[in-house]
Protein backbone atom coordinates (compact mmCIF):
# COMPACT_ATOMS: atom_id res chain seq x y z
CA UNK A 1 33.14 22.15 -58.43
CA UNK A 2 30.30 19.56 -58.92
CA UNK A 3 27.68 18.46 -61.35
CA UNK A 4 24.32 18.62 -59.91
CA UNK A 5 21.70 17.11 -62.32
CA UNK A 6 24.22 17.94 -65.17
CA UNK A 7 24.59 21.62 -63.66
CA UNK A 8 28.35 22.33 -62.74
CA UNK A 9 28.16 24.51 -59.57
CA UNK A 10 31.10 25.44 -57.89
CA UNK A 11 31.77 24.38 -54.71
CA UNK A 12 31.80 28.06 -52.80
CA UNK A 13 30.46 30.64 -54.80
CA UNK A 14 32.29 34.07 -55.63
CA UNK A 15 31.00 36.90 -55.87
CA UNK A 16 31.64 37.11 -59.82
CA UNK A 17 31.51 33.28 -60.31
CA UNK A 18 29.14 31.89 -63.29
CA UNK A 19 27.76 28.27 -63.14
CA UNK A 20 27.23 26.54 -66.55
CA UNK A 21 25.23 23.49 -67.92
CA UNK A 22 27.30 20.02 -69.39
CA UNK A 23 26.33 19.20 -72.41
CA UNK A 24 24.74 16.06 -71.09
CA UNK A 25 22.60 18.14 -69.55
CA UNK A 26 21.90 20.27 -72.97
CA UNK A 27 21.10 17.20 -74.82
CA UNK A 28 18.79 15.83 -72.35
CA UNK A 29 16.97 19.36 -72.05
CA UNK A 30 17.64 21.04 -75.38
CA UNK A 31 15.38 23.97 -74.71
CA UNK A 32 15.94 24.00 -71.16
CA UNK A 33 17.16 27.13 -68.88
CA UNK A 34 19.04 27.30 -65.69
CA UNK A 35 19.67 29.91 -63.33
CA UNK A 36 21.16 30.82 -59.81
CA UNK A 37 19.60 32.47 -57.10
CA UNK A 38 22.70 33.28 -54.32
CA UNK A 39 21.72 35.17 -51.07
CA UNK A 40 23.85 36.16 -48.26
CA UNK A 41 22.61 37.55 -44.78
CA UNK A 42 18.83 36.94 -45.79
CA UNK A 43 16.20 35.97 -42.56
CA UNK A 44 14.36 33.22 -42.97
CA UNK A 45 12.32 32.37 -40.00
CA UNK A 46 10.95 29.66 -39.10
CA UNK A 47 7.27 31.53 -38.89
CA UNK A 48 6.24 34.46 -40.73
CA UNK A 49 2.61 36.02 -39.65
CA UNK A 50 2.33 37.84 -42.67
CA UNK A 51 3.53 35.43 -45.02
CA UNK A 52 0.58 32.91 -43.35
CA UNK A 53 -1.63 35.09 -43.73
CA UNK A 54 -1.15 35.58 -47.54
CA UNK A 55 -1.00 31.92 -48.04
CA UNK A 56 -4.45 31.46 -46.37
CA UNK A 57 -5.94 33.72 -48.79
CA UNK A 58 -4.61 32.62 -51.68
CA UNK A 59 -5.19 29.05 -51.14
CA UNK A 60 -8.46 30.16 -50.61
CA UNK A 61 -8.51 32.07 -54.09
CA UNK A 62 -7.51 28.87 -55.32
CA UNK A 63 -10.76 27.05 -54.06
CA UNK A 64 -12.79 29.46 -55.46
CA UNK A 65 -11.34 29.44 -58.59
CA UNK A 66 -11.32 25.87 -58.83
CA UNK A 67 -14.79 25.12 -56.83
CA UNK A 68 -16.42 21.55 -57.65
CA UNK A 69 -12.85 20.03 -59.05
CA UNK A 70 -11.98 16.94 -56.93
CA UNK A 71 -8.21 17.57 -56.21
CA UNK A 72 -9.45 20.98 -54.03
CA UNK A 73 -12.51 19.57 -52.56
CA UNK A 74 -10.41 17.77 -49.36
CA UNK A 75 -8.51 20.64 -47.20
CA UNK A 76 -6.24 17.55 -46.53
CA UNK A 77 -4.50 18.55 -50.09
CA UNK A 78 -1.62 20.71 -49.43
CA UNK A 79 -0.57 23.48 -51.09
């Protein structure tokens, strides 16, 4: 196992393994939560049409939404 910003996570994870929090990490972050997300066998290409696709439209929600405000007016701005 291995503390990870205060977060013990063990080193290969089982199938019914828990992680948990020190409590250096509680004090720092009192009302703080943590959680796991553990995948096995998921795809993750390197270039999804459709997932391009949505991001195009919703960064372009997010200009419309947020028209005139200087952070969205340069397309250089990431999302």
């Amino acid at each position: 196992m291995r503390a990870v910003y205060g977060i013990i996570v063990p080193d290969i994870m089982e199938k019914d393994q828990m992680f948990s929090v020190t409590s250096d990490w509680h004090s720092s972050f009192p009302n703080a939560h943590a959680g796991i997300l553990v995948m096995r066998n998921a795809s993750n290409p390197a270039h999804n049409a459709e997932l391009e696709k949505r991001k195009a439209e919703l960064e372009e929600s997010l200009r419309v939404q947020f028209a005139g405000r200087i952070a969205l007016q340069s397309r250089a701005i990431p999302f």
